[in-house]
Protein backbone atom coordinates (compact mmCIF):
# COMPACT_ATOMS: atom_id res chain seq x y z
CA UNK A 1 -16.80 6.21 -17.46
CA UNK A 2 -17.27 8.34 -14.39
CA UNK A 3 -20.49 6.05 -13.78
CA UNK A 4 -18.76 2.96 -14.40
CA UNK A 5 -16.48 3.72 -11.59
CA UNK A 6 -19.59 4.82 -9.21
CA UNK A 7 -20.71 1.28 -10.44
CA UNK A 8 -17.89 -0.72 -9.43
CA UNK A 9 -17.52 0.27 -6.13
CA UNK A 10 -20.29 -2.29 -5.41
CA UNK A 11 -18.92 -4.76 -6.75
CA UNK A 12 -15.92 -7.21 -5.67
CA UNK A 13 -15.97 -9.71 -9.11
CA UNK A 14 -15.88 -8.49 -12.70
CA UNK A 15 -18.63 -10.65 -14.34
CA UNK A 16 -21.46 -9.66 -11.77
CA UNK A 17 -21.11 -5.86 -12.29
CA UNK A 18 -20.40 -6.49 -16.12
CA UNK A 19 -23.89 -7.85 -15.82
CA UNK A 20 -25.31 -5.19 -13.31
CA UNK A 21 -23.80 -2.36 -14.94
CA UNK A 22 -25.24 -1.88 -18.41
CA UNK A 23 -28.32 -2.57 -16.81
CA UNK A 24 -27.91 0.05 -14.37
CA UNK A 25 -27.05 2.38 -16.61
CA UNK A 26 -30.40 1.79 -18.68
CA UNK A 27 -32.09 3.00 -15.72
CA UNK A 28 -30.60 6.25 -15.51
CA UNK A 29 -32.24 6.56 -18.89
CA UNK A 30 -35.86 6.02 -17.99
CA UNK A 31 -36.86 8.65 -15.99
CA UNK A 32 -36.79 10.43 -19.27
CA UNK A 33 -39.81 8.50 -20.79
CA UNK A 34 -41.55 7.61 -17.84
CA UNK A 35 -41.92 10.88 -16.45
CA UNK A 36 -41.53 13.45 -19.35
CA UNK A 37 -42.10 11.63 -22.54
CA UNK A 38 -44.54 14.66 -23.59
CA UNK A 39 -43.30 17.46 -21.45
CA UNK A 40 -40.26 18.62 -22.46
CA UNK A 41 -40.06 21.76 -21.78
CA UNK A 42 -42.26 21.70 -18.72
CA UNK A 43 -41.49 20.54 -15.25
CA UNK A 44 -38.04 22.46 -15.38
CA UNK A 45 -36.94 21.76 -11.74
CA UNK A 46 -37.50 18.01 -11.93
CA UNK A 47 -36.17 17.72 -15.02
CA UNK A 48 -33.01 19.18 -12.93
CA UNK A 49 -33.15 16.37 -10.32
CA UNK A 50 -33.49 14.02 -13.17
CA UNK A 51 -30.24 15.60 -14.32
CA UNK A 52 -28.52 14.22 -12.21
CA UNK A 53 -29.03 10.75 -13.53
CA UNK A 54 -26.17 10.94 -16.52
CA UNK A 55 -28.32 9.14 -19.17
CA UNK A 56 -30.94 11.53 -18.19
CA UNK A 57 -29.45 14.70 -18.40
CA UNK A 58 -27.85 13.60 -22.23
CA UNK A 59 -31.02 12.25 -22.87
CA UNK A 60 -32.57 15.94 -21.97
CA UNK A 61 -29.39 17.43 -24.30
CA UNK A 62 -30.32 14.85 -27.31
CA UNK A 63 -33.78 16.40 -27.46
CA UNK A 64 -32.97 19.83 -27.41
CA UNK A 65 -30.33 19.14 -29.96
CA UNK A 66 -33.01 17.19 -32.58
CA UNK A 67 -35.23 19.45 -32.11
CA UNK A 68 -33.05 22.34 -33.38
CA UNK A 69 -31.54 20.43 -35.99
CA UNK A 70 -35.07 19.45 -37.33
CA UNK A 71 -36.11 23.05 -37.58
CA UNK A 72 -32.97 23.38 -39.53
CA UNK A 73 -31.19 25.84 -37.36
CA UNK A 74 -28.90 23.80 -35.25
CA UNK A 75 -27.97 24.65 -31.78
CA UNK A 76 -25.91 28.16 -32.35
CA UNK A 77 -23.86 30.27 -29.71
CA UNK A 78 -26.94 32.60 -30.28
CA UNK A 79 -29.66 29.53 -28.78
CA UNK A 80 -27.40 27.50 -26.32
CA UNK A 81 -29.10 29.45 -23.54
CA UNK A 82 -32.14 29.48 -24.92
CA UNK A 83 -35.17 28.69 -22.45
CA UNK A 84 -35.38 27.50 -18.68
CA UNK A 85 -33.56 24.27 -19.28
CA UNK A 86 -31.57 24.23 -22.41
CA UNK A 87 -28.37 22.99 -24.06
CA UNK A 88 -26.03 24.62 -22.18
CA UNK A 89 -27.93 23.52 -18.92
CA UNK A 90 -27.37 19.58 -19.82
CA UNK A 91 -24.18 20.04 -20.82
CA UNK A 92 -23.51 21.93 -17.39
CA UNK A 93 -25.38 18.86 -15.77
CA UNK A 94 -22.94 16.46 -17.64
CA UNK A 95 -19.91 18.06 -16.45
CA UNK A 96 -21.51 18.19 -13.03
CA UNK A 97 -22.11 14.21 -12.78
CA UNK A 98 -18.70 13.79 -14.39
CA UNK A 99 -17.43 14.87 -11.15
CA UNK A 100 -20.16 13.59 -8.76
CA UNK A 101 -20.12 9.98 -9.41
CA UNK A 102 -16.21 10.16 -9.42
CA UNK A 103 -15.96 11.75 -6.14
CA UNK A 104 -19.07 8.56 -5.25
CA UNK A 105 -16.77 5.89 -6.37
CA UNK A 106 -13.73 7.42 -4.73
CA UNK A 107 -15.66 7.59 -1.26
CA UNK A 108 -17.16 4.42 -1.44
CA UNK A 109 -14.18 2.66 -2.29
CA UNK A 110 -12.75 3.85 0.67
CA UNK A 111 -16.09 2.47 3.10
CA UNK A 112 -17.64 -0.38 1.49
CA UNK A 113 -16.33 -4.17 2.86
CA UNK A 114 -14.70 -5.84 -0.08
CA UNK A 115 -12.87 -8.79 -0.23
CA UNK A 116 -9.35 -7.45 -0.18
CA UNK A 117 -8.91 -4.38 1.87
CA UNK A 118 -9.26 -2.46 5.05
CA UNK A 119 -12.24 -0.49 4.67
CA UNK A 120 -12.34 3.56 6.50
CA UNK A 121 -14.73 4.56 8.45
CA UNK A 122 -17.46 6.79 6.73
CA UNK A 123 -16.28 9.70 8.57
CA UNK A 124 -12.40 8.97 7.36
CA UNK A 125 -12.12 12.23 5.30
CA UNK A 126 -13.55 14.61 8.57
CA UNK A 127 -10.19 13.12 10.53
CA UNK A 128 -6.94 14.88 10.80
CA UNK A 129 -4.87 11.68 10.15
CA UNK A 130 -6.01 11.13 7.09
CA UNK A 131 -5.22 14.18 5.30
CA UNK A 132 -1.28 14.42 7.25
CA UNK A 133 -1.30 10.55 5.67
CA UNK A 134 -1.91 11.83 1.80
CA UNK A 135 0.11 14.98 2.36
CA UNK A 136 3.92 14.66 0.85
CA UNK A 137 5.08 17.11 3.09
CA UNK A 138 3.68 16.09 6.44
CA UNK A 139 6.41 13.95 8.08
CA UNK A 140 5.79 11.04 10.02
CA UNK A 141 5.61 11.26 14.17
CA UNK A 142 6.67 8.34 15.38
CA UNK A 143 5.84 9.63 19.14
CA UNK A 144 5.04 7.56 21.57
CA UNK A 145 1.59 8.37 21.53
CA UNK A 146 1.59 6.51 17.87
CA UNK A 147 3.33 3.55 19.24
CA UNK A 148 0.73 1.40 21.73
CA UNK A 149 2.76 0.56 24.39
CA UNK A 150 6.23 0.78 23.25
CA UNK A 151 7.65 0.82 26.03
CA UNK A 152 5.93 -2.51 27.67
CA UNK A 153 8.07 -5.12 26.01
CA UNK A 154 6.12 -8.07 28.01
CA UNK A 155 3.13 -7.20 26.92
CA UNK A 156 4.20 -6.48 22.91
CA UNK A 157 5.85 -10.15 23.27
CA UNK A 158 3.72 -12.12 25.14
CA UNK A 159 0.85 -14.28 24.12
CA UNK A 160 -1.75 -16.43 26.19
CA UNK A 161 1.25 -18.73 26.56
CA UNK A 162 3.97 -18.87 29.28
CA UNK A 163 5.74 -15.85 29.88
CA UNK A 164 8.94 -17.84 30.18
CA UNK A 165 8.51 -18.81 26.30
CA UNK A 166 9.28 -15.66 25.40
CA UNK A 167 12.64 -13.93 24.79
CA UNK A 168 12.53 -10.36 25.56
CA UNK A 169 13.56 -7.78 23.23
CA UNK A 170 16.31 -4.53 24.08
CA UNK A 171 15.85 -2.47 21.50
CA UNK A 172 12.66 -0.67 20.43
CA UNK A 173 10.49 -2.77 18.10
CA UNK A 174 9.66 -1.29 14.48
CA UNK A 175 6.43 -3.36 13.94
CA UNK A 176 4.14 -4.45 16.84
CA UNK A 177 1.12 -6.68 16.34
CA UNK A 178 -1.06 -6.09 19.19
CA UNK A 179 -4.21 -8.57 19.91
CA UNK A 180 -4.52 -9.24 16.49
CA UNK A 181 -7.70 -11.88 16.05
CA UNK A 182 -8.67 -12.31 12.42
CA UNK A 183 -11.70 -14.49 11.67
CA UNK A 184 -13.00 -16.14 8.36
CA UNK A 185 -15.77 -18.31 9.22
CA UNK A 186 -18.06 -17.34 13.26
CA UNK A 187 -18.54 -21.42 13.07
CA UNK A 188 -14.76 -21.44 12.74
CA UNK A 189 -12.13 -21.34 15.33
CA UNK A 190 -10.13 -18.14 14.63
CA UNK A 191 -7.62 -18.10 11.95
CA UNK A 192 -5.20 -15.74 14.66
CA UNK A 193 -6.03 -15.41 18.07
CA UNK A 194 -5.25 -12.68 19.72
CA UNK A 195 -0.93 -12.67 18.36
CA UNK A 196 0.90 -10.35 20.18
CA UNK A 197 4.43 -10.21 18.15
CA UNK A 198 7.23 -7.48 17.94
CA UNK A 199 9.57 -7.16 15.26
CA UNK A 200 12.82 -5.40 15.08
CA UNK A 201 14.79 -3.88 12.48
CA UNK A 202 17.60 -5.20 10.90
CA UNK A 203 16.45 -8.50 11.96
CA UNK A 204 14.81 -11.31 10.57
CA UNK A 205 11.71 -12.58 12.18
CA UNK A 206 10.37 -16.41 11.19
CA UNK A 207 7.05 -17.45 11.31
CA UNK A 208 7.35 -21.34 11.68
CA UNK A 209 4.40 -23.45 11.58
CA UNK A 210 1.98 -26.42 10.37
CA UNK A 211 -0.86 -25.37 7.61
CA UNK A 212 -3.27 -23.25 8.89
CA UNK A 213 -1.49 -22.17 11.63
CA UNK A 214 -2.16 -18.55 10.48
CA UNK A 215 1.34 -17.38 9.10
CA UNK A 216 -0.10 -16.38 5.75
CA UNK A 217 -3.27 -14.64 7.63
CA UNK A 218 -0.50 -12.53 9.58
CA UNK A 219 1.21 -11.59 6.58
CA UNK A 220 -2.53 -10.71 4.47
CA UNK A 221 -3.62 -8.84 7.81
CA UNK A 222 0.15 -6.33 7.66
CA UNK A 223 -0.27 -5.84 4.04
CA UNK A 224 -4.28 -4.94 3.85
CA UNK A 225 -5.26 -7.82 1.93
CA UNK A 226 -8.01 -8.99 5.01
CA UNK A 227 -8.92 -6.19 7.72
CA UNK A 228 -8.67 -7.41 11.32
CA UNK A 229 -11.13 -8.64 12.96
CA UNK A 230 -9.90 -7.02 16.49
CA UNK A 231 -6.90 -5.56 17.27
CA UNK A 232 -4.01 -3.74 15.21
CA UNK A 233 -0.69 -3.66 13.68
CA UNK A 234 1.82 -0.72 14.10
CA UNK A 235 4.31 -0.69 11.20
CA UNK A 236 7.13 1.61 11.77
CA UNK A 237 4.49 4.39 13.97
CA UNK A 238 1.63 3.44 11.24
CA UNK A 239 -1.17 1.82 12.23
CA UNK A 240 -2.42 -0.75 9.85
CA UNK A 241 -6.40 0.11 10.27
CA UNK A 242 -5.91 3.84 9.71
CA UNK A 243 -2.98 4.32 7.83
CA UNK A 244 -2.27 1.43 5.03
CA UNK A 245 -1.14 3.89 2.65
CA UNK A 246 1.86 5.07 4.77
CA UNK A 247 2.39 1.15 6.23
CA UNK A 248 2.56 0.24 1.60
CA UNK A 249 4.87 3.43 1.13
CA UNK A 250 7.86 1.07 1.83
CA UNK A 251 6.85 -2.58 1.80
CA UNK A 252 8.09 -5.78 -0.67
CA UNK A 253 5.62 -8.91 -0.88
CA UNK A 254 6.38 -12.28 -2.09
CA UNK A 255 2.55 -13.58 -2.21
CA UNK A 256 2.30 -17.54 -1.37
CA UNK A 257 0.88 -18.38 -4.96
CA UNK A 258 3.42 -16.09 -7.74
CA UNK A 259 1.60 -12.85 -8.90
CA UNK A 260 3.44 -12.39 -12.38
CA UNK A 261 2.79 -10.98 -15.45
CA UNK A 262 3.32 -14.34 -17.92
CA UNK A 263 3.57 -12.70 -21.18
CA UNK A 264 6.45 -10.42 -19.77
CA UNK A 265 9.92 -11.27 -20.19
CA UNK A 266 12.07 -11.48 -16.78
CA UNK A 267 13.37 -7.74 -17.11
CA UNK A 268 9.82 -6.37 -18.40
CA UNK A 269 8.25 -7.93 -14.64
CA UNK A 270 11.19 -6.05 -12.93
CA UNK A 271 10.40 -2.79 -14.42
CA UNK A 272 6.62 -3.00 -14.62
CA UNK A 273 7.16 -3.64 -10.73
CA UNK A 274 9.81 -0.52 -10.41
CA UNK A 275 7.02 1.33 -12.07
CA UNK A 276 4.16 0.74 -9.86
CA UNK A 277 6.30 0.84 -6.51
CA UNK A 278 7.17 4.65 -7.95
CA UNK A 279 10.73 4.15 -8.29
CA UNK A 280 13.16 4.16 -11.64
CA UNK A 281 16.61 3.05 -10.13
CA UNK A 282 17.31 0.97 -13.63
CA UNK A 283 19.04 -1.79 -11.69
CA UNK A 284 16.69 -4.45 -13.00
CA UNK A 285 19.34 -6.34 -14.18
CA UNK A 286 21.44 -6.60 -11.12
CA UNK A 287 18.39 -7.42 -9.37
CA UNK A 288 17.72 -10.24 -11.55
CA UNK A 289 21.21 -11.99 -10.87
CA UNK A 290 21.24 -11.17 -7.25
CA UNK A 291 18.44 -13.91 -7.56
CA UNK A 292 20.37 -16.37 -9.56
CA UNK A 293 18.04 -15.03 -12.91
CA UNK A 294 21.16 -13.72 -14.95
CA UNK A 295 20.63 -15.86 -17.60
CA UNK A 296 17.14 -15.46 -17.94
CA UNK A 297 16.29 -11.38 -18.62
CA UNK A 298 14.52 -11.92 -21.91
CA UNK A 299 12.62 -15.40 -20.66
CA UNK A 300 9.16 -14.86 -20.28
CA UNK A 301 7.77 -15.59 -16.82
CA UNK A 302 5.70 -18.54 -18.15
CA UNK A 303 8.64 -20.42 -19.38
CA UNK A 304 10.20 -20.08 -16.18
CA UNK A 305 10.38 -23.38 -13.96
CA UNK A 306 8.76 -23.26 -10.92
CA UNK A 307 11.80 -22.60 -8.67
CA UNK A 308 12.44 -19.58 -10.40
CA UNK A 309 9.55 -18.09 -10.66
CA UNK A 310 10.15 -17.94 -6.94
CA UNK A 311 13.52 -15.99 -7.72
CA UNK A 312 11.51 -13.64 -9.86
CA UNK A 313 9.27 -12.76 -6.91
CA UNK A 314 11.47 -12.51 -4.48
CA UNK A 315 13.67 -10.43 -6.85
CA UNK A 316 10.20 -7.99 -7.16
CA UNK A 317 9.68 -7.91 -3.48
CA UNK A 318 13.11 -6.30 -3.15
CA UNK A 319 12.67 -3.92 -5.41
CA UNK A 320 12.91 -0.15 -3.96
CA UNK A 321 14.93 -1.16 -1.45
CA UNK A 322 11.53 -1.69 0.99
CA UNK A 323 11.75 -1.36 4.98
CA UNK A 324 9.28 -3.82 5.22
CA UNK A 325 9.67 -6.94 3.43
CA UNK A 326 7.33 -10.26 3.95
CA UNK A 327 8.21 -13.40 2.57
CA UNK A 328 5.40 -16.24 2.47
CA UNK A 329 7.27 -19.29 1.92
CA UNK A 330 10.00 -17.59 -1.01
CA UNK A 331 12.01 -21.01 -1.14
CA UNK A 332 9.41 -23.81 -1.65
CA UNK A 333 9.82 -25.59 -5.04
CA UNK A 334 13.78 -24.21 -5.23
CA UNK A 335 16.18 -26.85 -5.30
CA UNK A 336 19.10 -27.16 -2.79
CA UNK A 337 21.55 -24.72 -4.19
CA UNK A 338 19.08 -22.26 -4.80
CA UNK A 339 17.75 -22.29 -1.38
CA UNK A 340 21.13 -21.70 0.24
CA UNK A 341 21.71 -18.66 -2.23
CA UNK A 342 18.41 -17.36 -1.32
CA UNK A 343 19.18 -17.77 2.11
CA UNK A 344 22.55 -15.90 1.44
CA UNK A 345 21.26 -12.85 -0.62
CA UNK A 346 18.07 -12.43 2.62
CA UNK A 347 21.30 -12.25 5.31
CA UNK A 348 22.86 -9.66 3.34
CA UNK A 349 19.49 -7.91 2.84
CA UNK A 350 18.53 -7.68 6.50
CA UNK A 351 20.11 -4.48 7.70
CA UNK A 352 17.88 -1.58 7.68
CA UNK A 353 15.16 -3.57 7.48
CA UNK A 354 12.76 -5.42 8.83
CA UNK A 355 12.13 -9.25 7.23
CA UNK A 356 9.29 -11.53 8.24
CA UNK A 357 9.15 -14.67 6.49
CA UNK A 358 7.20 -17.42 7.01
CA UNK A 359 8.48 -21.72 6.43
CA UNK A 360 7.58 -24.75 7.74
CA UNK A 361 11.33 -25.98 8.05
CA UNK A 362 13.05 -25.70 11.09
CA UNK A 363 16.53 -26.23 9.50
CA UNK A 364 15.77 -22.94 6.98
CA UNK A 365 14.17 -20.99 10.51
CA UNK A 366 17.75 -21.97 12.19
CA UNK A 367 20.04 -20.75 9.46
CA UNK A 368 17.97 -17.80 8.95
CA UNK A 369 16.17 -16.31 11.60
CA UNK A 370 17.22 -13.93 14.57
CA UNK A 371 13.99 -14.71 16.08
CA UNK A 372 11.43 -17.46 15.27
CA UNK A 373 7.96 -17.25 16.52
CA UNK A 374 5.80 -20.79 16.54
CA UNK A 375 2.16 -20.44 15.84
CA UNK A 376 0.04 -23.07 16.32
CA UNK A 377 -4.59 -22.24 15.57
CA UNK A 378 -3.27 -18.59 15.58
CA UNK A 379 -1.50 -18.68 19.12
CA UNK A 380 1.96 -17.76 19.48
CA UNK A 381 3.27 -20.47 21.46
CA UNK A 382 6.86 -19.39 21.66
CA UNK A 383 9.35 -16.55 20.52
CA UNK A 384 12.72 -16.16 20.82
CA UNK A 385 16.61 -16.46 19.37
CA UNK A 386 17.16 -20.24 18.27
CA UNK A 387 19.68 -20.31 20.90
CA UNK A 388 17.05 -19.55 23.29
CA UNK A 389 14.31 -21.75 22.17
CA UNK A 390 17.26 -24.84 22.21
CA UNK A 391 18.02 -23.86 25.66
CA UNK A 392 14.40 -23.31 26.57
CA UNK A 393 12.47 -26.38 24.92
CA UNK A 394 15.78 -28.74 23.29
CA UNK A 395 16.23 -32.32 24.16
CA UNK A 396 19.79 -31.99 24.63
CA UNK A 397 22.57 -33.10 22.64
CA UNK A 398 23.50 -35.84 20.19
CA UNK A 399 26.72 -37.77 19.53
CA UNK A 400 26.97 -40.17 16.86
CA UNK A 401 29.84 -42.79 16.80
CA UNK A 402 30.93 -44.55 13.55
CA UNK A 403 32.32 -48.05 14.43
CA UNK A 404 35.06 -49.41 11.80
CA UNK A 405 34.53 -53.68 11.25
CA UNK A 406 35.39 -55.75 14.26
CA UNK A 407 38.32 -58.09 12.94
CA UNK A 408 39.95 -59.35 16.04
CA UNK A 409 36.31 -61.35 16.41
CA UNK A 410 33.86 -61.10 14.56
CA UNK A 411 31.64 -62.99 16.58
CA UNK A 412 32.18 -60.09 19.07
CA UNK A 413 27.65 -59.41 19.55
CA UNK A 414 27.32 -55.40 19.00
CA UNK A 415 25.33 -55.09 22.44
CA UNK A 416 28.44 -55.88 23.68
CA UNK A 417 30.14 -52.85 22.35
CA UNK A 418 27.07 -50.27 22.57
CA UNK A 419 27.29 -51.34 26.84
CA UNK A 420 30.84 -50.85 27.33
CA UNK A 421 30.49 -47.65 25.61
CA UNK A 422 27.56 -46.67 27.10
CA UNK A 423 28.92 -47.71 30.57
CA UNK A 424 31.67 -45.47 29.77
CA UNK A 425 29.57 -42.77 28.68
CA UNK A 426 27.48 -42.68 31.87
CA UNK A 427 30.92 -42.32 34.00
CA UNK A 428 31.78 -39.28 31.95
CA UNK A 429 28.41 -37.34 31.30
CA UNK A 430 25.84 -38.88 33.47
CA UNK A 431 22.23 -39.13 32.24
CA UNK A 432 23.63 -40.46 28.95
CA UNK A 433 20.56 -41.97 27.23
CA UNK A 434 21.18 -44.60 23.99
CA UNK A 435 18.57 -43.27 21.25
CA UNK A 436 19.00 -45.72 18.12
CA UNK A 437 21.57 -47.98 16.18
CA UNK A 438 21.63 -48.30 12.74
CA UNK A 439 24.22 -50.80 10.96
CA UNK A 440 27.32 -49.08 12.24
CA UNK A 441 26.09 -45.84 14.20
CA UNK A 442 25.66 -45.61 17.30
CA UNK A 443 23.45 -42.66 18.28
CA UNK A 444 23.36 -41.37 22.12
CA UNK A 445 22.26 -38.51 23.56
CA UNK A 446 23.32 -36.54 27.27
CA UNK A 447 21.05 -34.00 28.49
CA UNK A 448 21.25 -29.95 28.24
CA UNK A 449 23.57 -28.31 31.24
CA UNK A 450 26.18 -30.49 30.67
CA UNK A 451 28.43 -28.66 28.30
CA UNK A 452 31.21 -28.55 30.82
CA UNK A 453 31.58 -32.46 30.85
CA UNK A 454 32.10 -32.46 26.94
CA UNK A 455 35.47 -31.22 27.43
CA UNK A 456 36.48 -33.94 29.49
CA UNK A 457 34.63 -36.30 27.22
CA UNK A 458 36.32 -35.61 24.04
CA UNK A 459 39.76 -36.37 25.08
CA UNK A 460 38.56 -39.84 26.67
CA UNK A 461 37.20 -41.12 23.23
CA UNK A 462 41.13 -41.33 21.99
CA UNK A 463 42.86 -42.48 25.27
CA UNK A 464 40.36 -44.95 26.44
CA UNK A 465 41.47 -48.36 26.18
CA UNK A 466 38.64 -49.91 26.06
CA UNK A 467 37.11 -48.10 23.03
CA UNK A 468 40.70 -49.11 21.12
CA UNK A 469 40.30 -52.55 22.19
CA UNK A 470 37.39 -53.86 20.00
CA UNK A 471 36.91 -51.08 17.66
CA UNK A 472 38.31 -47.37 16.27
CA UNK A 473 35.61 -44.77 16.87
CA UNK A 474 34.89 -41.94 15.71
CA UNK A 475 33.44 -39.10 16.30
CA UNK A 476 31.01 -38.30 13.39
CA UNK A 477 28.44 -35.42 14.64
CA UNK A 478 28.15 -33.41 17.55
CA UNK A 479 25.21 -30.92 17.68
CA UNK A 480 22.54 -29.20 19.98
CA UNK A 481 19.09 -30.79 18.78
C-alpha cells in the first residue's frame, strides 16, 4: 500500500498507473533472481540495498522462512536473529520501507506538476511558513508585510486599462489578485493577463463576461485547481502559491459543471460535505430549504432536475459558514423564481464574507453585485459600483410613452404625433434623441447629466396641451440604461 502511494504520485489518471503500477512493483522483485538467485546468504550488504526495494526485502524474508520450515523447525524466537541477514532483518527492512515510500509519496505530492494543484517548491519543508501554515496553534499575521501593497489601492485596482475605469476602494481589501497571468496553451493568447482585482468583505464582487473571458480561470487559479503562471493571489493575508491550505481552511465552491455524489440522497450530499469541510453543525436540513430543497431531503441527487442540482451546490458551498465563497455561474438552468430566491438568500449571505461570483447577465450583476469587474481575453476592462459604471460608460436614460387609440381622427399619421412630442421633448431636456417605435410605444432617450430637467419634465407630460390634444400618454418606464 505504502508503494502504491509512492506510485501514484507520478501519475495524474487512474488507468495509466493501474497499468504502470503492478508492473512496477514486479520490478522491485527482480533484483532477487537476477542478482542472488544462488547466494543467499552471501553478499549481506547488497542484499541490504536490495532491501530497500519492498518486494525484495519480503522476497529475502520468504526464503529464510522456507528454508526453516523445510528443515522442519520453523522460524522460532530462538532463530529470528539468526545469521548476518535474517528474519528479523527483513522484517526490520519491511517496516523501514513502510515508512520510506510513504514519506516519498507525501513529498512528491507536494513537488511534482499535476493537473490540478499548486505544486511547492522542493525545498517547501526547509521554510518557516510552511510549518506556522500546518501548525493549529500558530495564528495567522495578517501584517502588512503579508499583504503586497495594501496600502496602494491604484495599483491593487488597476489594470492595463484606463485608470478612470476604475472605482477606488476605502476600506482595506480582504483578497487581492496581483498580476495574475495564467496560461494553457504558449501558441495561445493568455487565458488572464496580468488581472489586478481587490475584493472586499462583506461585499459581493461580479465577474461579468463573454466565454472565455477567463472568469472560471480566476476562480480555478483562488481555489488551487491550476497554479499561476505569474503573479499571486492574497486571500485574507494568505498567499495562494505558498499557503493553499490556510487560503481552503474557510472557502465554499460551486464548480461550473455540479460535483455531486448521485447515489446520495439530498441530506446524505449535505453531510458527506459537512464531513469533509471538518465541521458537524447538523443544520443540513435548514440548509437544504434555505435553497428552496425542502421538499427534496431524501431525493437522490440524480433525480434532481437540473435547476436544482444547482440549489444543492450552492447549498454545499455554504456549508461551514465559509469567508470565502466563489460562485461560477450558481443560477444557470434555474428558472425565474428560483433565480430571484437565489439572489435573495446570496444578499443575506454577504456580511462577513467575501462573495465572488461569476454571470454573463448584466441584469443578475445589477441586482446583485456591489462591484462588477468586466473581463474581456483576461483583461479587466472596468471595475466599479453599478452606479459608477452607469455614470462612467451608460448611454443615458430611457422614457417610454404608451399612446391610447387616436379617435378624434384616425387618419391622424403617427409621425405626426412622435414630432410634436419630440419637439416638445427637445424644449424640455435638450439632446432628446428618438430610439425606436413599436405599434404604440414610443421609445426616446435624453442624455446622462440631465437629471435636474426630469423634474421639470414630469409635470409637463400632464399639463401640456398638446400631448392631451391627440392622445393620453403615459408614462410607462423610466430607467438609467
Amino acid at each position: 500500500m505504502s508503494f502504491g502511494f509512492f506510485i501514484s504520485a507520478f501519475f495524474s489518471r487512474a488507468n495509466l498507473a493501474a497499468i504502470v503500477g503492478p508492473v512496477a512493483l514486479f520490478v522491485t522483485l527482480l533484483p532477487r533472481w537476477i542478482f542472488f538467485g544462488t547466494n543467499r546468504y552471501e553478499n549481506v550488504n547488497s542484499k541490504k540495498w536490495a532491501s530497500l526495494l519492498p518486494c525484495t526485502a519480503f522476497a529475502f524474508g520468504a526464503d529464510i522462512l522456507s528454508d526453516y520450515e523445510y528443515s522442519q523447525i520453523g522460524v522460532q524466537r530462538s532463530n529470528l536473529q539468526d545469521g548476518k541477514y535474517n528474519f528479523s532483518t527483513s522484517l526490520g527492512f519491511l517496516f523501514f520501507d513502510i515508512i520510506l515510500y510513504i514519506g516519498l509519496g507525501w513529498y512528491l505530492e507536494q513537488i511534482l506538476p499535476r493537473q490540478y494543484g499548486v505544486p511547492k517548491k522542493w525545498y517547501f519543508f526547509l521554510t518557516t511558513r510552511y510549518w506556522k501554515g500546518i501548525c493549529p496553534f500558530s495564528k495567522n499575521d495578517n501584517s502588512q508585510n503579508n499583504i503586497v501593497n495594501r496600502n496602494d489601492v491604484s495599483r491593487n485596482d488597476v489594470s492595463r486599462s484606463d485608470e478612470d475605469n476604475i472605482e477606488r476602494g476605502y476600506i482595506e481589501a480582504q483578497l487581492e489578485i496581483m498580476d495574475l497571468v495564467k496560461i494553457y496553451d504558449p501558441n495561445k493568447p493568455p487565458a488572464i493577463n496580468e488581472l489586478n482585482l481587490s475584493m472586499y468583505d462583506s461585499e459581493i464582487t461580479c465577474l461579468l463576461g463573454h466565454n472565455g473571458a477567463g472568469k472560471t480561470s480566476t476562480i480555478s487559479v483562488l481555489t488551487g485547481i491550476y497554479p499561476p503562471t505569474s503573479g499571486d493571489c492574497v486571500i485574507y493575508g494568505n498567499s495562494v502559491l505558498h499557503e493553499m491550505e490556510r487560503c481552503r481552511q474557510s472557502m465554499g465552491l460551486c464548480p461550473q459543471q455540479n460535483v455531486l455524489f448521485n447515489n446520495l440522497t439530498v441530506l446524505e450530499n449535505l453531510r458527506v460535505f459537512e464531513r469533509i469541510k471538518g465541521v458537524s453543525f447538523n443544520d443540513v436540513e435548514e440548509r437544504a430549504r434555505e435553497v428552496g430543497l425542502g421538499e427534496f431531503f431524501d431525493t437522490r441527487a440524480a433525480n434532481l432536475s437540473g435547476g436544482n442540482k444547482r440549489k444543492l451546490q450552492l447549498a454545499i458551498a455554504l456549508v461551514g459558514e465559509p469567508k470565502l465563497v466563489l460562485l461560477d455561474e450558481p443560477t444557470s438552468g434555474m428558472d425565474p423564481y428560483s433565480r430571484r430566491a437565489t439572489w435573495d438568500l446570496l444578499r443575506q449571505k454577504r456580511k462577513g464574507r467575501i462573495i465572488l461570483l461569476t454571470t454573463h447577465f448584466m441584469d443578475e450583476a445589477e441586482v446583485l453585485a456591489d462591484r462588477v469587474a468586466i473581463l474581456k481575453h483576461g483583461s479587466l476592462q472596468c471595475c466599479g459600483s453599478v452606479i459608477f459604471l452607469k455614470e462612467r460608460f451608460g448611454l443615458g436614460y430611457n422614457i417610454t410613452l404608451i399612446t391610447d387609440k387616436v379617435e378624434d381622427d384616425p387618419s391622424t399619421p403617427t409621425v405626426h404625433h412622435r414630432d410634436t412630442i419630440m419637439t416638445m421633448m427637445e424644449k424640455t431636456i435638450p439632446g432628446t434623441r428618438f430610439i425606436r417605435e413599436s405599434a404604440r410605444e414610443l421609445v426616446f432617450r435624453f442624455p446622462p447629466g440631465s437629471e435636474h430637467m426630469v423634474r421639470r419634465f414630469l409635470p409637463f407630460i400632464h399639463s401640456s396641451h398638446a400631448f392631451r390634444k391627440h392622445n393620453k400618454y403615459l408614462l410607462f418606464c423610466f430607467g438609467l440604461l
